[in-house]
Protein backbone atom coordinates (compact mmCIF):
# COMPACT_ATOMS: atom_id res chain seq x y z
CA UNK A 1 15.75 20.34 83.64
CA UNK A 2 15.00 23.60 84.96
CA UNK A 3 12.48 26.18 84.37
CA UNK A 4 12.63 28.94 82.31
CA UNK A 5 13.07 32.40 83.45
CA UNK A 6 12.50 35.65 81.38
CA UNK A 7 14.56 38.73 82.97
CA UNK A 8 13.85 41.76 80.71
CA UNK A 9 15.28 45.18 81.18
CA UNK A 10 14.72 48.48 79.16
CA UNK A 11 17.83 48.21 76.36
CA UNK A 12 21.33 46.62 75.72
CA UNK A 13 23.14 48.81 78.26
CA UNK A 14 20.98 47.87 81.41
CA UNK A 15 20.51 44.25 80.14
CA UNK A 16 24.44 44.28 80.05
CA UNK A 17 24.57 45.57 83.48
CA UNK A 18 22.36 43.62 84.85
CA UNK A 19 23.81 40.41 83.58
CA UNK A 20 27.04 41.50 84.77
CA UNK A 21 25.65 41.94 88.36
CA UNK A 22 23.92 38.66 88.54
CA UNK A 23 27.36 37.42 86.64
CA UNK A 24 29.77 38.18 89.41
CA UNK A 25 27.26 36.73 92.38
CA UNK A 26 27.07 33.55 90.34
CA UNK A 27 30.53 33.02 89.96
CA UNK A 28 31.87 34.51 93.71
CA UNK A 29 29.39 32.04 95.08
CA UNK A 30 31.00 29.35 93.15
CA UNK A 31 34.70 30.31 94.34
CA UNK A 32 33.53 30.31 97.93
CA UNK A 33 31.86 26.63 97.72
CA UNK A 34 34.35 25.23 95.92
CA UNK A 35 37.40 27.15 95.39
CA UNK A 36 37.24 27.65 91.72
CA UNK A 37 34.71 28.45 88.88
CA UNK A 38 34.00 27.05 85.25
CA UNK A 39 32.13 29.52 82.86
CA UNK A 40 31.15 29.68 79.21
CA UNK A 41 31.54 32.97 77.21
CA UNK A 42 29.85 33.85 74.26
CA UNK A 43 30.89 35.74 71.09
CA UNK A 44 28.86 38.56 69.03
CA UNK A 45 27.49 41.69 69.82
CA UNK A 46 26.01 41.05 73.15
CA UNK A 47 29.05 39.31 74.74
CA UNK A 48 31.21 42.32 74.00
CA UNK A 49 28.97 44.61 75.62
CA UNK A 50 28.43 42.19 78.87
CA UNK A 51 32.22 42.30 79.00
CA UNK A 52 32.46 45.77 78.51
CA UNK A 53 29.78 46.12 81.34
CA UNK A 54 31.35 43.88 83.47
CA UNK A 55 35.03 45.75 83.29
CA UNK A 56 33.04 48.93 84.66
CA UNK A 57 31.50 46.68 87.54
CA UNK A 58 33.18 48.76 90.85
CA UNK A 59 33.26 45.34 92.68
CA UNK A 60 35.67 43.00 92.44
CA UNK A 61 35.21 39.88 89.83
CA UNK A 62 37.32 36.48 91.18
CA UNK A 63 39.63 36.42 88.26
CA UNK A 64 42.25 34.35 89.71
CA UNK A 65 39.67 31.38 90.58
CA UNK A 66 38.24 31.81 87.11
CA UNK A 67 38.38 29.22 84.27
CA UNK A 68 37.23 30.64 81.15
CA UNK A 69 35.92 28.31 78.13
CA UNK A 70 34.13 29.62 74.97
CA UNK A 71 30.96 28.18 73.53
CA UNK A 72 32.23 28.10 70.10
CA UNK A 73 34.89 30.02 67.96
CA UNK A 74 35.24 30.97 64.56
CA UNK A 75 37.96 29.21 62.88
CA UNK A 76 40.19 31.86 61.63
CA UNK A 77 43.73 32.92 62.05
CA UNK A 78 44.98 33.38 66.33
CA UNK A 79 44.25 37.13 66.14
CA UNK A 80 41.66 37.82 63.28
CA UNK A 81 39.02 40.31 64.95
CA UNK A 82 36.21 37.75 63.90
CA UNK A 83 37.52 35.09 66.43
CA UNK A 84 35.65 35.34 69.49
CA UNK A 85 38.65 35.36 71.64
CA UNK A 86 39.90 37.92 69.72
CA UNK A 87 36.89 40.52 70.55
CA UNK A 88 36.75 39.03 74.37
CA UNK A 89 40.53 39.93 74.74
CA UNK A 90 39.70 43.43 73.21
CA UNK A 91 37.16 44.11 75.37
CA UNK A 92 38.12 43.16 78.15
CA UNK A 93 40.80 39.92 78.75
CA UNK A 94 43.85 42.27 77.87
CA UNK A 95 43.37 44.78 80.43
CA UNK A 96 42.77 42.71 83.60
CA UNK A 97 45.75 42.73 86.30
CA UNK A 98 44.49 39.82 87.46
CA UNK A 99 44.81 36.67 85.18
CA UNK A 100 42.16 34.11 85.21
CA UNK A 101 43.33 30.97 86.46
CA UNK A 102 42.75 29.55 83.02
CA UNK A 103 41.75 30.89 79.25
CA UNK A 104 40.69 27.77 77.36
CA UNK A 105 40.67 29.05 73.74
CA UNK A 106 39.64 27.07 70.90
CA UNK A 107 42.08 26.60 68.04
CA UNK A 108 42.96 28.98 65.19
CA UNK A 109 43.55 27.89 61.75
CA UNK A 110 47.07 28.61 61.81
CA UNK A 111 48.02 27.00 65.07
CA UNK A 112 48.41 23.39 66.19
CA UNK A 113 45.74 22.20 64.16
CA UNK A 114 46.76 22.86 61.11
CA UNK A 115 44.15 24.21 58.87
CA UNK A 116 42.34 20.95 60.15
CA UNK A 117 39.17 22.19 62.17
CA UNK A 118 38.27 18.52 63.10
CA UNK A 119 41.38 18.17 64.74
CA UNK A 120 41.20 21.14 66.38
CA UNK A 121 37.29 20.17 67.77
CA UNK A 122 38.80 16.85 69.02
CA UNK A 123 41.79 19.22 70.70
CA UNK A 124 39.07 21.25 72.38
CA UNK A 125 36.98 17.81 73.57
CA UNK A 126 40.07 16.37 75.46
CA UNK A 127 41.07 19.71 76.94
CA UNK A 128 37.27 19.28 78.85
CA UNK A 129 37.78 15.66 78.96
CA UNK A 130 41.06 16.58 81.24
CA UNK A 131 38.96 19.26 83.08
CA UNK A 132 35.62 17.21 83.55
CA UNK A 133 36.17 13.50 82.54
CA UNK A 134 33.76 12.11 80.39
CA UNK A 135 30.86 13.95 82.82
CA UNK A 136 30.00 15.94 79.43
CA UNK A 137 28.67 13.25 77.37
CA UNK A 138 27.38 10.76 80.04
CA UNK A 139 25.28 13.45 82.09
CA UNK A 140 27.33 13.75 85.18
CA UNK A 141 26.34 17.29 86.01
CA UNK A 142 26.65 19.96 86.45
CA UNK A 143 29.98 20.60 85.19
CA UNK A 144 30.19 24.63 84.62
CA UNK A 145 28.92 27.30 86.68
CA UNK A 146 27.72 29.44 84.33
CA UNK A 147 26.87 28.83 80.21
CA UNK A 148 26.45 32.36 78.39
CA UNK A 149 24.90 32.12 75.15
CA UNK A 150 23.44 34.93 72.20
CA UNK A 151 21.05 33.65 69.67
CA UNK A 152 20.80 34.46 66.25
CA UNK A 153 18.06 35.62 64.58
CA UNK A 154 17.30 32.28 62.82
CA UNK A 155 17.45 30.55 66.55
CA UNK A 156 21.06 29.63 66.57
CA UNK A 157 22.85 29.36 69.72
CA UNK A 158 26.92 28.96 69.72
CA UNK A 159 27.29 27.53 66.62
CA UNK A 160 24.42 25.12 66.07
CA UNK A 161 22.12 25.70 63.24
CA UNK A 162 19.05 25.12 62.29
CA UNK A 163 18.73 21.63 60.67
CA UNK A 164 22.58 21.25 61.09
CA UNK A 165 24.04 17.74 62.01
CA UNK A 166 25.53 18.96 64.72
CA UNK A 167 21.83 19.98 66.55
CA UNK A 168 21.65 15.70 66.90
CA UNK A 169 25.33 15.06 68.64
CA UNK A 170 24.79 13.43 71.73
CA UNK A 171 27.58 11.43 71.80
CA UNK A 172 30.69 14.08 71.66
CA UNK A 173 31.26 17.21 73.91
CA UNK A 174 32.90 19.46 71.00
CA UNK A 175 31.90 19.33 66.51
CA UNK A 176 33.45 20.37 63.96
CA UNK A 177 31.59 22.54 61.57
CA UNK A 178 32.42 22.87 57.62
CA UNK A 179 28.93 24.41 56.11
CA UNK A 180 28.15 27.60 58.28
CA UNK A 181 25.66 29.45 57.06
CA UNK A 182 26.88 32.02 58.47
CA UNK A 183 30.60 33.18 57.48
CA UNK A 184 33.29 31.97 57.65
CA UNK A 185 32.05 28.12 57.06
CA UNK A 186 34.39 26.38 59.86
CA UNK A 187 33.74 26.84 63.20
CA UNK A 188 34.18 24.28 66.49
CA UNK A 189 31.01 24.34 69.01
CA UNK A 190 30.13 23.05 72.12
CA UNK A 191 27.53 20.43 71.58
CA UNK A 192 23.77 20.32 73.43
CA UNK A 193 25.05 17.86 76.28
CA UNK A 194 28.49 20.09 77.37
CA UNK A 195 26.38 23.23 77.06
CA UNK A 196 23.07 21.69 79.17
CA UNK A 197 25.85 20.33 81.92
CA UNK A 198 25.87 24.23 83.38
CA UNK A 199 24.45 24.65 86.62
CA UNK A 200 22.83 27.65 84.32
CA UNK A 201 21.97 28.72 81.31
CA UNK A 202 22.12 32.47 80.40
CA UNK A 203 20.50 33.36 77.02
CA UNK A 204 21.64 37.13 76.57
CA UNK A 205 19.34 38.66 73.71
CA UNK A 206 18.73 42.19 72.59
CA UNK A 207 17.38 43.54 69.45
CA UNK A 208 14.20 43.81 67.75
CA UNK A 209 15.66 41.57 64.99
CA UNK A 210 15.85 39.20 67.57
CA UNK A 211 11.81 39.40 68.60
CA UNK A 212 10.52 36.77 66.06
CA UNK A 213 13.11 34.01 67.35
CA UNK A 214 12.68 34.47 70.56
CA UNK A 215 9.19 33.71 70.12
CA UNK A 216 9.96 30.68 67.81
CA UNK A 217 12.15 29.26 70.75
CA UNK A 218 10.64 29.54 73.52
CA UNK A 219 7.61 28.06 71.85
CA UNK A 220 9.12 25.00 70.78
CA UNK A 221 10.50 21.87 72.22
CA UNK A 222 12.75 21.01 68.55
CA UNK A 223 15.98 21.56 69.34
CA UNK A 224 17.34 21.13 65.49
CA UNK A 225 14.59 23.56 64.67
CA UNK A 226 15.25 25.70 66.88
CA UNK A 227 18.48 25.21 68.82
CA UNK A 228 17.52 27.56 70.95
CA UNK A 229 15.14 25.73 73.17
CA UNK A 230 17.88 23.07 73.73
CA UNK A 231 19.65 24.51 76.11
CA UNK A 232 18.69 24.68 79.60
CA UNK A 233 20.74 24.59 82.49
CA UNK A 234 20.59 21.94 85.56
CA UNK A 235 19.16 24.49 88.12
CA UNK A 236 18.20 27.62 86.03
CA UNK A 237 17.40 28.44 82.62
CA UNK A 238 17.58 32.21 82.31
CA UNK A 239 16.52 34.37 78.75
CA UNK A 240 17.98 37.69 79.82
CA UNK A 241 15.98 39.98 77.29
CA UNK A 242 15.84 43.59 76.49
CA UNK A 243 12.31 44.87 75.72
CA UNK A 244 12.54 45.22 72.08
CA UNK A 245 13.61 41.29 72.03
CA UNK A 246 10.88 40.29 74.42
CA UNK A 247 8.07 42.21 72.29
């Protein structure tokens, strides 16, 4: 496990920027050691503006070498704005000239899956199990470059909750989950060993709404708690923090 870094900058806009700067060394030094790079996108507020920040970035971000994978998805319709592929495509996805070389989306109600959202979890796990083997779930890391994560203000990362049954899966790369606190109630998330098999962690965070869990988290070691301070990537943990988050 590695340690923990705090990286705090003045508001949302420079914490976006920055992140996108440290985003597209990560991932160019990944295409030029091994030809090709895995990352993890998150959803929300703070993943739309990194995007948003990274689509102004003057240099030039690997697309084609890319493989893009999301740390969980809300499942809704293909389409509905809620859907974090939805908002990535918005912000950024649809107006690249360069495709990555892949966009591995996690299923929509209405698709394959069929209104089923464990069948769609267990459509997401083989899709990694065909990238990565069973590396996931048996701790042959790292497996993705980069894992980008918000929180939540009640410590939630992706979508695993506090107290949730999904906070103790050890045994499965993807869940399935019915009883959201949040809306809508069914999502699909990465569990705590496909998210820990980054080479990093990025916790993006910005908000005074945010201060109190940040706080909680990084001053606990209960990870169904406070999901939050299960994460950690295999050679750096990063909490990427503007000030009124840090406190």
């Amino acid at each position: 496990m590695s340690d923990v870094e705090r990286r705090v900058r003045p508001d949302k806009a420079t914490l976006a920027d920055a992140v996108a700067e440290r985003f597209l060394a990560a991932v160019t030094e990944a295409v030029e050691e091994r030809g090709v790079a895995h990352v993890v996108l998150t959803g929300g507020s703070m993943g739309t503006t990194f995007l948003e920040a990274l689509g102004r970035s003057p240099n030039e971000v690997p697309w084609a070498s890319l493989h893009l994978w999301w740390g969980d998805e809300r499942f809704l319709p293909e389409g509905d704005g809620e859907r974090n592929v939805t908002q990535a495509r918005d912000a950024l996805l649809d107006d690249l000239t360069v495709a990555p070389a892949g966009i591995h989306v996690m299923a929509a109600s209405d698709g394959a899956a069929a209104g089923d959202v464990a069948a769609g979890a267990s459509a997401y796990a083989a899709e990694l199990s065909e990238a990565f083997g069973d590396a996931l779930v048996q701790g042959e890391v790292p497996a993705f470059d980069v894992v980008m994560l918000g929180m939540g203000p009640d410590t939630h990362v992706a979508s695993l909750f506090p107290g949730h049954e999904q906070t103790r899966a050890d045994t499965v790369s993807v869940a399935a989950v019915t009883n959201s606190p949040k809306p809508p109630p069914e999502r699909i998330t990465m569990t705590f060993p496909t998210l820990n098999s980054a080479r990093e962690v990025w916790l993006m965070v910005a908000g005074e709404d945010k201060r109190d869990a940040v706080r909680a988290a990084s001053g606990s070691d209960d990870r169904v708690a406070h999901p939050a301070c299960g994460v950690h990537g295999q050679a750096a943990t990063v909490w990427w923090l503007d000030e009124a988050a840090a406190g």
